[in-house]
C-alpha atoms as a PDB file:
ATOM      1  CA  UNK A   1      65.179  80.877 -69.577  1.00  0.00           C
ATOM      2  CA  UNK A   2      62.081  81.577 -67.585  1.00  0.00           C
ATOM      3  CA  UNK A   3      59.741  79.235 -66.019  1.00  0.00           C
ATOM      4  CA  UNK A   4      57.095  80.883 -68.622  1.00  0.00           C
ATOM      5  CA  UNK A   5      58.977  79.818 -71.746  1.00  0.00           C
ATOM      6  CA  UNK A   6      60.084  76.681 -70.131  1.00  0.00           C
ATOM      7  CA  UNK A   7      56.427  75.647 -69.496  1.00  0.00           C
ATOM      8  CA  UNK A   8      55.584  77.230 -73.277  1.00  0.00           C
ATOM      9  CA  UNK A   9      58.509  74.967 -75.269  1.00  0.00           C
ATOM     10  CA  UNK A  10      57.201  71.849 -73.446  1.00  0.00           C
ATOM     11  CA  UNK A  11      53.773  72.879 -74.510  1.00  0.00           C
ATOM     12  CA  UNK A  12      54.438  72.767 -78.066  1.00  0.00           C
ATOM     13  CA  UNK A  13      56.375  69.125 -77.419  1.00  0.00           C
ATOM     14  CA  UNK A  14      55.127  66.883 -74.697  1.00  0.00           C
ATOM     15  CA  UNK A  15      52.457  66.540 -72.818  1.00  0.00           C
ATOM     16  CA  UNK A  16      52.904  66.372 -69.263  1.00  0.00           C
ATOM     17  CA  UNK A  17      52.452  63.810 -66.038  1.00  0.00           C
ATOM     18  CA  UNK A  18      49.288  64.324 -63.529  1.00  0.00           C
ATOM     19  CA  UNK A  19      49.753  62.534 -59.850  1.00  0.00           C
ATOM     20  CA  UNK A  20      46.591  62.072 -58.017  1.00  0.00           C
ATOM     21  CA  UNK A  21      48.099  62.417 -54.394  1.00  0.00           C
ATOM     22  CA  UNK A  22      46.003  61.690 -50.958  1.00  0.00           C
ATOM     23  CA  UNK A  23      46.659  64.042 -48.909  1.00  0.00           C
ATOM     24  CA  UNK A  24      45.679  62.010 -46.342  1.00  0.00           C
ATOM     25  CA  UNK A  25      43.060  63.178 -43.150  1.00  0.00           C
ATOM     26  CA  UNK A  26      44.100  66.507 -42.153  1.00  0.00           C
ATOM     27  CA  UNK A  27      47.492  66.758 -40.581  1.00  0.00           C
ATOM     28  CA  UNK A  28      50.363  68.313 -42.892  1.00  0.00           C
ATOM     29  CA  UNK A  29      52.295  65.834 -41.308  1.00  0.00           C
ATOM     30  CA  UNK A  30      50.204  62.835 -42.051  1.00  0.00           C
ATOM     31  CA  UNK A  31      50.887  63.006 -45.925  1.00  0.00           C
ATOM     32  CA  UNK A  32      52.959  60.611 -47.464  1.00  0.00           C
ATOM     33  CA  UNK A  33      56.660  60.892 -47.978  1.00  0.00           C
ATOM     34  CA  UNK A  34      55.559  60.662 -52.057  1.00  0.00           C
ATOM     35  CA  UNK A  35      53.390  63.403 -52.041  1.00  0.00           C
ATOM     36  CA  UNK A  36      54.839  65.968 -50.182  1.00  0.00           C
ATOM     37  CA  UNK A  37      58.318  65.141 -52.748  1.00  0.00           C
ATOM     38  CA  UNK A  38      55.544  65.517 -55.536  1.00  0.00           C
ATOM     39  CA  UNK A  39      54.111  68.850 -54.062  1.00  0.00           C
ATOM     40  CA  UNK A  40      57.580  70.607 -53.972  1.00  0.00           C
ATOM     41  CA  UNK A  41      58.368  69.720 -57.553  1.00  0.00           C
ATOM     42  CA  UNK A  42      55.075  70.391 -59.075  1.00  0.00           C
ATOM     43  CA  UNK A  43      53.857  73.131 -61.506  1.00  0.00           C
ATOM     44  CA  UNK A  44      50.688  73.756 -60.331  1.00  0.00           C
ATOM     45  CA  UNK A  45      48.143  71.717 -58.289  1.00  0.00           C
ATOM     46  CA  UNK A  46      44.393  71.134 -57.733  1.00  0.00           C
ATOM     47  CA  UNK A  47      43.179  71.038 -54.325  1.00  0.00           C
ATOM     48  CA  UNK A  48      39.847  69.636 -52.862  1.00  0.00           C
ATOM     49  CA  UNK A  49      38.246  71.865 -50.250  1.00  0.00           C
ATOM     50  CA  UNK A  50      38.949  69.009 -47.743  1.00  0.00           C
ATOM     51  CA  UNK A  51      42.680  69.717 -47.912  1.00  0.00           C
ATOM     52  CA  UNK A  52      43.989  71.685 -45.219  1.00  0.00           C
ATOM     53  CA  UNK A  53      45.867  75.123 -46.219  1.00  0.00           C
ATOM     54  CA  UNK A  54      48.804  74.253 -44.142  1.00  0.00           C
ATOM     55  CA  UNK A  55      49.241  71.194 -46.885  1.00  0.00           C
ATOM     56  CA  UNK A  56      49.576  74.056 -49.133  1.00  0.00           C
ATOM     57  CA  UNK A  57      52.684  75.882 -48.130  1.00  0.00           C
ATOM     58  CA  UNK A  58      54.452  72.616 -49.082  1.00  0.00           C
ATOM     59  CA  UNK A  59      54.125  74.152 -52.612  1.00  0.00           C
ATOM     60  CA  UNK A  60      55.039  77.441 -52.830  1.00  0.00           C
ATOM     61  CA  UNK A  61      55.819  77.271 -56.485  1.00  0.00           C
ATOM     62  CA  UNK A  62      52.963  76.048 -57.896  1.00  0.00           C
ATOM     63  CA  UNK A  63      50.053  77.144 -59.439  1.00  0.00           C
ATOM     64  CA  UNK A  64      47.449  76.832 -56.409  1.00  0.00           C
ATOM     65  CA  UNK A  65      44.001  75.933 -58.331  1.00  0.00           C
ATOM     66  CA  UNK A  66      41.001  75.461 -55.862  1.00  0.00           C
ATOM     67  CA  UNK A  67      38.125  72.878 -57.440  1.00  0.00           C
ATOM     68  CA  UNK A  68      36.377  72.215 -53.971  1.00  0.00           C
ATOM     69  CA  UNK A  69      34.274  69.489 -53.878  1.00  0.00           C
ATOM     70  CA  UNK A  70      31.828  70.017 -50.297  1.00  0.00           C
ATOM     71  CA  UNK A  71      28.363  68.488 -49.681  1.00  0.00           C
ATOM     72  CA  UNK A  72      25.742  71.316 -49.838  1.00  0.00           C
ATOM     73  CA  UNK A  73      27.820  73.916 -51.445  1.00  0.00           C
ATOM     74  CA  UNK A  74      28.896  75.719 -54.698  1.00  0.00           C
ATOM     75  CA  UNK A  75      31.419  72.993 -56.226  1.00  0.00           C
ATOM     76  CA  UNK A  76      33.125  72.886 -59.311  1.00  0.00           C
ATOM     77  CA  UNK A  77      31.687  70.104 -61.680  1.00  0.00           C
ATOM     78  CA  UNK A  78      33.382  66.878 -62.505  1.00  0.00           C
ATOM     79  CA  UNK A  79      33.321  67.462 -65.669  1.00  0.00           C
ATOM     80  CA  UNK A  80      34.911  70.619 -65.823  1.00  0.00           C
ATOM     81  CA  UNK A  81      37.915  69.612 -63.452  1.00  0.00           C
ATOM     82  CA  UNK A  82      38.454  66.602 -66.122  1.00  0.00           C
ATOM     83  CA  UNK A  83      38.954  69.371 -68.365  1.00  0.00           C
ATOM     84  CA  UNK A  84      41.101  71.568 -66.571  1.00  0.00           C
ATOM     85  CA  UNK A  85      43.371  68.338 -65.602  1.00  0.00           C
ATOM     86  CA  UNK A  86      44.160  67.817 -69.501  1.00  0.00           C
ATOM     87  CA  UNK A  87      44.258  71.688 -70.441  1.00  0.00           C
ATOM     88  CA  UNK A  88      47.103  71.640 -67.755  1.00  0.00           C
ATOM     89  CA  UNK A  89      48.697  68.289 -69.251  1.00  0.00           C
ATOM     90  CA  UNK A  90      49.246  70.272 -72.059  1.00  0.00           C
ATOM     91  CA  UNK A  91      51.273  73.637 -70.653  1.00  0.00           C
ATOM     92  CA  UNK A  92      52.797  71.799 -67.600  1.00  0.00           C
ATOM     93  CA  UNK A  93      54.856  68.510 -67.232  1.00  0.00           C
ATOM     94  CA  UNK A  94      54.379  68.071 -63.981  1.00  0.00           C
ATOM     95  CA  UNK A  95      50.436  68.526 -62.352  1.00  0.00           C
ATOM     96  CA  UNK A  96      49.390  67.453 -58.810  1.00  0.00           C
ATOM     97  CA  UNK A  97      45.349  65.913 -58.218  1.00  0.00           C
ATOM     98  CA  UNK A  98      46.184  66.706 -54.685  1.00  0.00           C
ATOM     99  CA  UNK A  99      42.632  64.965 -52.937  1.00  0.00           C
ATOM    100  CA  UNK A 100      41.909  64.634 -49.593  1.00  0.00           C
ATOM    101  CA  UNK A 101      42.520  61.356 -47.733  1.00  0.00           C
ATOM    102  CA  UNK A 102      43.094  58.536 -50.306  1.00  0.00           C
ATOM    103  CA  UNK A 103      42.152  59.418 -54.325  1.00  0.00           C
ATOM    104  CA  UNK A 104      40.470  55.813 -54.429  1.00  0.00           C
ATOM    105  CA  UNK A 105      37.670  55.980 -52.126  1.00  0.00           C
ATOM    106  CA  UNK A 106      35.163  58.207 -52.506  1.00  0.00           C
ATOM    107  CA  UNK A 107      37.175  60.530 -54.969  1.00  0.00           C
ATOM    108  CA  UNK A 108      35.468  60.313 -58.112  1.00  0.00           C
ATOM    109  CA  UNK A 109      39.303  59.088 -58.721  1.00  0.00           C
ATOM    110  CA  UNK A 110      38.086  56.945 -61.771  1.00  0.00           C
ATOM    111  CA  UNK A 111      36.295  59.896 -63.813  1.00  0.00           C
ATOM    112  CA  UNK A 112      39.491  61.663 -63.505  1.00  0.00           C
ATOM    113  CA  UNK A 113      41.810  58.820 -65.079  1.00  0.00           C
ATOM    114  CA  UNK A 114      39.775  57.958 -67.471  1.00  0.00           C
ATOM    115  CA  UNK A 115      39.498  61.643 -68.917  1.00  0.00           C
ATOM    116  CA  UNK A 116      42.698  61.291 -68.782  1.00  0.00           C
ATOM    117  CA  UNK A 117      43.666  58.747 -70.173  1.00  0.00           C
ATOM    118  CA  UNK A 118      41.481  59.228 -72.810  1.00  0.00           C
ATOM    119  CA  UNK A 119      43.547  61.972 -73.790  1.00  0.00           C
ATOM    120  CA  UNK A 120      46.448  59.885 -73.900  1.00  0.00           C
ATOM    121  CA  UNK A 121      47.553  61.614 -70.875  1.00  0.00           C
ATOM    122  CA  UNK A 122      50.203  59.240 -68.055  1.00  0.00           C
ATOM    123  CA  UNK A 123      48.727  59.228 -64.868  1.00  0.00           C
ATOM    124  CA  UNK A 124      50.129  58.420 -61.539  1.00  0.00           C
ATOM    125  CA  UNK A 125      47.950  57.170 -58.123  1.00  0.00           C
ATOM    126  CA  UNK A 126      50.009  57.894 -54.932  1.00  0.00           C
ATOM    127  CA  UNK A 127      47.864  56.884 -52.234  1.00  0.00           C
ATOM    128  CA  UNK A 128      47.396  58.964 -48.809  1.00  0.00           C
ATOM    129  CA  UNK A 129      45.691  57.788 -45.180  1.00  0.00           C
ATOM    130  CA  UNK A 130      42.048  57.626 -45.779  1.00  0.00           C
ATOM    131  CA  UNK A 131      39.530  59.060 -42.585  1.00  0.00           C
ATOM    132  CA  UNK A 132      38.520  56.160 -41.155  1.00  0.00           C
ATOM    133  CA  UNK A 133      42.354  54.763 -40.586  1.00  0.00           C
ATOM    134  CA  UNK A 134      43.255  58.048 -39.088  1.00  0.00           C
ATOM    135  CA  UNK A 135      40.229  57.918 -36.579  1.00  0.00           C
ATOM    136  CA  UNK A 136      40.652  54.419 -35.911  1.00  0.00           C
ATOM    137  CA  UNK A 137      44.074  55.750 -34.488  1.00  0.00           C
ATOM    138  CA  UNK A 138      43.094  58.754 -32.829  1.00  0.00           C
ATOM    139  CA  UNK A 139      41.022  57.402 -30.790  1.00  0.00           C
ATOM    140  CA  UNK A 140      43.148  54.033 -30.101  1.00  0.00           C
ATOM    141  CA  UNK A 141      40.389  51.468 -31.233  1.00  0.00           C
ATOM    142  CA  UNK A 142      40.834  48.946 -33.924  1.00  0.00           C
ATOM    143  CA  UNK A 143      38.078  48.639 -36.870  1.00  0.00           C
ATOM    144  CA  UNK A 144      38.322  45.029 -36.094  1.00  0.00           C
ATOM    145  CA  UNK A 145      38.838  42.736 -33.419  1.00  0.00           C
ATOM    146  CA  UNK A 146      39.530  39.260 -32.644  1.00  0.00           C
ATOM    147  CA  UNK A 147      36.492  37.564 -31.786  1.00  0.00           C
ATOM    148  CA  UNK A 148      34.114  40.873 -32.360  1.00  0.00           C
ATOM    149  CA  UNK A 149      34.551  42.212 -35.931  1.00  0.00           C
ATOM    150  CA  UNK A 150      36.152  40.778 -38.827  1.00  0.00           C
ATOM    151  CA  UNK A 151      34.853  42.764 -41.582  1.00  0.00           C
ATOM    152  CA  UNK A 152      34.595  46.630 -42.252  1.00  0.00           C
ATOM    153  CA  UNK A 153      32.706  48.638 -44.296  1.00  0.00           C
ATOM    154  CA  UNK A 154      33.468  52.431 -45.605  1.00  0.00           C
ATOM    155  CA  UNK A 155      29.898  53.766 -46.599  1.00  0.00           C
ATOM    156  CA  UNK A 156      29.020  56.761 -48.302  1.00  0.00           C
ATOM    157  CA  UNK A 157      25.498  57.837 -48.926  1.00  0.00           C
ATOM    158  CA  UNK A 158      26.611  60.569 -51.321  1.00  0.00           C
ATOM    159  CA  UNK A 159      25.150  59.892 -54.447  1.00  0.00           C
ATOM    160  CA  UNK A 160      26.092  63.459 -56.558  1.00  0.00           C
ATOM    161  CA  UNK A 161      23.722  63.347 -59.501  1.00  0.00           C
ATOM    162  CA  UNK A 162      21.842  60.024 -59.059  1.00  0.00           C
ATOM    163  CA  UNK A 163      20.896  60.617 -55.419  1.00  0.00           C
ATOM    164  CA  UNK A 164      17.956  58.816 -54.086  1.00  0.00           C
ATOM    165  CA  UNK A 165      14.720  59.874 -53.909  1.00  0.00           C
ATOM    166  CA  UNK A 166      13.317  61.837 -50.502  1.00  0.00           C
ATOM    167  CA  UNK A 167      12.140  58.901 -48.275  1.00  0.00           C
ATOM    168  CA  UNK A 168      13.980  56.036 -50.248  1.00  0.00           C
ATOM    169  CA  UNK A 169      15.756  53.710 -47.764  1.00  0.00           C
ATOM    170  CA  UNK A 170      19.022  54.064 -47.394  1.00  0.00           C
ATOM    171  CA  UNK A 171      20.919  50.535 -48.253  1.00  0.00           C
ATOM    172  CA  UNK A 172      23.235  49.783 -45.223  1.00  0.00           C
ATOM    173  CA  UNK A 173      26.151  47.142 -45.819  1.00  0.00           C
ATOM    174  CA  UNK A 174      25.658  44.176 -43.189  1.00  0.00           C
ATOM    175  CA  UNK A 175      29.853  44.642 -42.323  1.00  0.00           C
ATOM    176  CA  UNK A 176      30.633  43.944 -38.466  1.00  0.00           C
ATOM    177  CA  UNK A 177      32.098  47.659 -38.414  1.00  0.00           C
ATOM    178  CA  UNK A 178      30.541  50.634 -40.510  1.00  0.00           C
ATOM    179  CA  UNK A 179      32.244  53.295 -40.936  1.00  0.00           C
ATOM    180  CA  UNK A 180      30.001  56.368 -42.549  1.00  0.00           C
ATOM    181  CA  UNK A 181      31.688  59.197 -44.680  1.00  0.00           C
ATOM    182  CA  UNK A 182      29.520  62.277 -45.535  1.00  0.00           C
ATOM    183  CA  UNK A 183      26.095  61.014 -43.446  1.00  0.00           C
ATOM    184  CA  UNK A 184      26.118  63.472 -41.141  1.00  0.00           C
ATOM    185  CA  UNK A 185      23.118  65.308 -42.213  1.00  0.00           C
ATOM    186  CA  UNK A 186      21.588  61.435 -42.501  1.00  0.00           C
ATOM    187  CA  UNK A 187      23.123  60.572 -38.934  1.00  0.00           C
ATOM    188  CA  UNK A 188      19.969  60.030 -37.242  1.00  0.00           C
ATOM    189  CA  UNK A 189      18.133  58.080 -40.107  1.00  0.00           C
ATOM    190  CA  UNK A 190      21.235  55.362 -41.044  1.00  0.00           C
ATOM    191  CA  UNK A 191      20.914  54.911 -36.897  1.00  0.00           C
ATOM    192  CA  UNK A 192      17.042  54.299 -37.388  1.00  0.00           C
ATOM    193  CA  UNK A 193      17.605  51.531 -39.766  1.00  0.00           C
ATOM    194  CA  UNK A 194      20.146  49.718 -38.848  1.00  0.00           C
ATOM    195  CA  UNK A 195      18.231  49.111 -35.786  1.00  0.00           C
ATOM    196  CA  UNK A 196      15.277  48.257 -37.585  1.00  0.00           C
ATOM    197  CA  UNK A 197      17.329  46.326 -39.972  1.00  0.00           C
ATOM    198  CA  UNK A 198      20.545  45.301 -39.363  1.00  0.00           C
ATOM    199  CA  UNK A 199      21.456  41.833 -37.937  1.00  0.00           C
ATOM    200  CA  UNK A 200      24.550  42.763 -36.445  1.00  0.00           C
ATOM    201  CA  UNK A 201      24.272  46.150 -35.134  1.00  0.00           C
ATOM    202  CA  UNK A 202      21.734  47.116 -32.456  1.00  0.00           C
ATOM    203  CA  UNK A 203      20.566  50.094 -29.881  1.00  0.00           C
ATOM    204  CA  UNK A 204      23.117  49.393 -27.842  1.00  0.00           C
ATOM    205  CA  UNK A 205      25.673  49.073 -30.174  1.00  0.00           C
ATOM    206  CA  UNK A 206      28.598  51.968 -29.592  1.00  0.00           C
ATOM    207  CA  UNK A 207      28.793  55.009 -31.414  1.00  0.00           C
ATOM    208  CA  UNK A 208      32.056  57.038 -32.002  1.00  0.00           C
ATOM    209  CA  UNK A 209      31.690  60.597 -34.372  1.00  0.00           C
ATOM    210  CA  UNK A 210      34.663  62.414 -35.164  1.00  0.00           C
ATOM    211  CA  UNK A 211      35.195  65.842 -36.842  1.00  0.00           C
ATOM    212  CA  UNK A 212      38.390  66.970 -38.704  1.00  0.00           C
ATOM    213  CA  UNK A 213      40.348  64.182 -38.189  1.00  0.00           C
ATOM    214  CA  UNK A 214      43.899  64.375 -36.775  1.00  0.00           C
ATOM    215  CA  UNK A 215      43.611  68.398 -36.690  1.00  0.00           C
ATOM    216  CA  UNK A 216      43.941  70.278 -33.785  1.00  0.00           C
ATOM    217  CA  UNK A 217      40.083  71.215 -34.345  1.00  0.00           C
ATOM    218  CA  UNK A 218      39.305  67.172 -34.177  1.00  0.00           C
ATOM    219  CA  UNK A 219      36.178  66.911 -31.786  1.00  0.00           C
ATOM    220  CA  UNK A 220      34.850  63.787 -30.642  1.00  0.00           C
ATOM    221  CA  UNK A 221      31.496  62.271 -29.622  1.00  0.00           C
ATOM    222  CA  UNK A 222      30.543  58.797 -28.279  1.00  0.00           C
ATOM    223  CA  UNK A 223      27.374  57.058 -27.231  1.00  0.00           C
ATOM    224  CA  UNK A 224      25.743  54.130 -28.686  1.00  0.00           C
ATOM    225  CA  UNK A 225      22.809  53.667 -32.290  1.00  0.00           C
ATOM    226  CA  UNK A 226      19.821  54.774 -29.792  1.00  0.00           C
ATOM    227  CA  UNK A 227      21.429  57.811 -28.830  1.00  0.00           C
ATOM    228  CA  UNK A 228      22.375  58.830 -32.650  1.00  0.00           C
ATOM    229  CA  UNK A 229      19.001  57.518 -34.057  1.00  0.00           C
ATOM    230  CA  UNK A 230      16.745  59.870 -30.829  1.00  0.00           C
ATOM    231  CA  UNK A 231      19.527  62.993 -33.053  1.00  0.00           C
ATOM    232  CA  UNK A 232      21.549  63.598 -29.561  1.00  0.00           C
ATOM    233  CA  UNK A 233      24.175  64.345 -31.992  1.00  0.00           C
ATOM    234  CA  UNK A 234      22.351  66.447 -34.515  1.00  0.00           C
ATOM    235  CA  UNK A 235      22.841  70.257 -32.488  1.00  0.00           C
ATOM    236  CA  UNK A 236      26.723  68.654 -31.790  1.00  0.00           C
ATOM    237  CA  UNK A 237      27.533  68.544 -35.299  1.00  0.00           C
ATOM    238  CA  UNK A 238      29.540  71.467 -36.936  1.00  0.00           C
ATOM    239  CA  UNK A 239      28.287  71.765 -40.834  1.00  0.00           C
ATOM    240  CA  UNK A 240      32.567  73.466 -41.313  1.00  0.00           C
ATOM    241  CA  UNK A 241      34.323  70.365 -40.381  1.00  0.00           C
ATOM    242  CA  UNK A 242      33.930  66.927 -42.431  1.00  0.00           C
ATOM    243  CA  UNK A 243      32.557  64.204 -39.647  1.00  0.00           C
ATOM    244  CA  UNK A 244      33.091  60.615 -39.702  1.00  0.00           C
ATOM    245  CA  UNK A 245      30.702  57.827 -38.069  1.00  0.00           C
ATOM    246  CA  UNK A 246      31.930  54.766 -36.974  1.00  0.00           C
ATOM    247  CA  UNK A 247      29.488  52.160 -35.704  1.00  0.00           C
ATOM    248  CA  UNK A 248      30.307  48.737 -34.314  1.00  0.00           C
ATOM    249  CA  UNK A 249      30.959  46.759 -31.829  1.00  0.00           C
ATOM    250  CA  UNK A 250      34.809  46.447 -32.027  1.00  0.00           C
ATOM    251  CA  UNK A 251      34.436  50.308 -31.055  1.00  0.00           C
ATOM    252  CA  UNK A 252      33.045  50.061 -27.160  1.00  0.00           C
ATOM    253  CA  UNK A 253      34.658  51.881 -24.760  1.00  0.00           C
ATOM    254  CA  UNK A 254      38.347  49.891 -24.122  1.00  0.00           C
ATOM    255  CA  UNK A 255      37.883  50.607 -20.395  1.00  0.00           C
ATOM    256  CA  UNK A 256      34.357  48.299 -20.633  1.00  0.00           C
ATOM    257  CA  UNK A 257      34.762  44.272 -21.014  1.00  0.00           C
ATOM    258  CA  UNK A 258      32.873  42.645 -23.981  1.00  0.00           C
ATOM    259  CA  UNK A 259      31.522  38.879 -23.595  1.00  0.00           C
ATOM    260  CA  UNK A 260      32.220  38.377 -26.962  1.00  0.00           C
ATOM    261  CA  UNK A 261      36.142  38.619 -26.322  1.00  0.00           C
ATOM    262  CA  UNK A 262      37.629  35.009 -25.753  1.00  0.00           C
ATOM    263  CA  UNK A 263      39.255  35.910 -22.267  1.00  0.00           C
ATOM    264  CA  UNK A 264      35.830  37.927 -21.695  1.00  0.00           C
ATOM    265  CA  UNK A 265      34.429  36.510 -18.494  1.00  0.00           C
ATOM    266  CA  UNK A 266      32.512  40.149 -16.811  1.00  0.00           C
ATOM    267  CA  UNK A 267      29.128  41.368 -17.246  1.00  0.00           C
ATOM    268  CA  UNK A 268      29.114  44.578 -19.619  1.00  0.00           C
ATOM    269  CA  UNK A 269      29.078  48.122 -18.460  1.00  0.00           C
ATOM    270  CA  UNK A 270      26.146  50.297 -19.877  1.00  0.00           C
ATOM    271  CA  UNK A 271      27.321  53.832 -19.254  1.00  0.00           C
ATOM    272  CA  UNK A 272      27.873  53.972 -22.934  1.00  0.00           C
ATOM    273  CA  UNK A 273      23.977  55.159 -22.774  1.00  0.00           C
ATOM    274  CA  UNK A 274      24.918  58.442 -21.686  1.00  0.00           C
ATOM    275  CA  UNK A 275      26.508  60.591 -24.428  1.00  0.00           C
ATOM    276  CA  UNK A 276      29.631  61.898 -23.528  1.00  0.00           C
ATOM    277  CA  UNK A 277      31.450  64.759 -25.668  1.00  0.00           C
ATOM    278  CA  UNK A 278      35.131  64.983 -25.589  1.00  0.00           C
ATOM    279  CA  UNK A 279      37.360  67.815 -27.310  1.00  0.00           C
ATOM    280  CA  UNK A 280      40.527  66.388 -28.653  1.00  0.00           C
ATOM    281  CA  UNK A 281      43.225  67.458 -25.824  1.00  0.00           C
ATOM    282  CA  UNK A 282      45.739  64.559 -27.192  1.00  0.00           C
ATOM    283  CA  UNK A 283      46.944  65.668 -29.921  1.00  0.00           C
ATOM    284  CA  UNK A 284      49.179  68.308 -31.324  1.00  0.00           C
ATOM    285  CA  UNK A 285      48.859  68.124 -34.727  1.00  0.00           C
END
């Protein structure tokens, strides 16, 4: 019996089993053991634009089904990949939501069960290494630290359909460490106000950018707010590659000595002031 048929006779019993997998940052490698099991057994898959084509040949059997989702470009509506996610339910037992980082933060992960399971459909969540972990490690500098920051923050000013109105402030979480998905074309604005705004973050507070995280294209750029907020990093940024900001004070240079570590006891070095730009020569991903 073909695969055809077979797909055809469970059509006319059963309907099938979608998996929303994280693919995790970037690296093929850096997807969970889970997923990539899931990939090789699956029927056909949707991909996000964010996923990395390498991730791809971990499913040569599959149906390969692009529904990009980028900031700024042609993208398939949400609606319309809730519908091809049950049309497929229905011919195939086994579908993959394959989504890049982790399906539960900032992947419109809830429209997609709920279509779902609204259509009486199982549905599985398989979680993958979100962007802001991966960076985090990359660069070797803890989101939070004893003494410095005890709370985080993932932001995204991404808004689809009910963005803000031009000029409308953007809200800023008042987290020790803010990490900012999607803002690069608001870099220099969310720098602006926290400044204004923010009680915990300042001009001198350290800046760390980084673009396609834990590929071997990953690029990174450090400075501090007053840098970002004057756009130093504006002509730096490369509209191809999905940036992350990270802003905080648990994020200063590990070579410099904070006074707001307990064993802290040496005046801090400013040379964070001058933006430095470093291609990523560590990794091999």
């Amino acid at each position: 019996m073909t695969k055809a048929s077979t797909n055809q006779d469970f059509a006319n019993q059963a309907l099938g089993k979608v998996y929303l997998v994280g693919a995790g940052p970037g690296a093929i490698d850096l997807i969970t053991v889970r997923g990539a099991k899931l990939l090789v057994q699956a029927d056909i898959v949707f991909y996000d634009a964010l996923v990395d084509s390498e991730m791809l040949t971990l499913c040569p059997q599959a149906i390969l089904v692009e529904v990009g989702k980028r900031c700024g470009k042609l993208s398939s509506a949400q609606q319309f990949i809730n519908k091809r996610l049950v049309d497929a339910a229905q011919k195939y037992p086994l579908i993959v939501r394959l989504k890049g980082g982790d399906p539960m933060l900032f992947g419109r992960a809830d429209e997609e069960i709920q279509a779902l399971k609204a259509a009486g459909i199982e549905v599985e969540i398989v979680p993958g290494i979100t962007a802001a972990l991966a960076g985090a490690a990359s660069i070797q500098q803890s989101l939070t630290l004893r003494g410095v920051s005890r709370s985080v923050a993932f932001v995204t000013l991404a808004q689809g359909t009910e963005n803000v109105a031009p000029g409308q402030p953007i809200p800023n979480p008042s987290a020790d460490t803010l990490v900012y998905y999607m803002g690069r074309k608001d870099a220099a604005r969310i720098a602006q106000q926290l400044i204004a705004q923010s009680p915990n973050q300042h001009s001198n507070t350290p800046v760390q950018i980084l673009e396609a995280v834990s590929t071997p294209r990953e690029r990174l750029w450090t400075s501090t707010l007053q840098e970002l907020a004057a756009g130093k990093a504006d002509q730096w940024f490369d509209s191809s590659s999905p940036a992350l900001i990270m802003i905080g004070e648990a994020l200063r240079d590990t070579t410099q000595t904070n006074p707001n570590l307990e064993s802290s006891s040496s005046e801090i070095d400013n040379s964070l002031q001058d933006s430095r730009i470093l291609p990523n020569g560590r990794r091999s991903a």
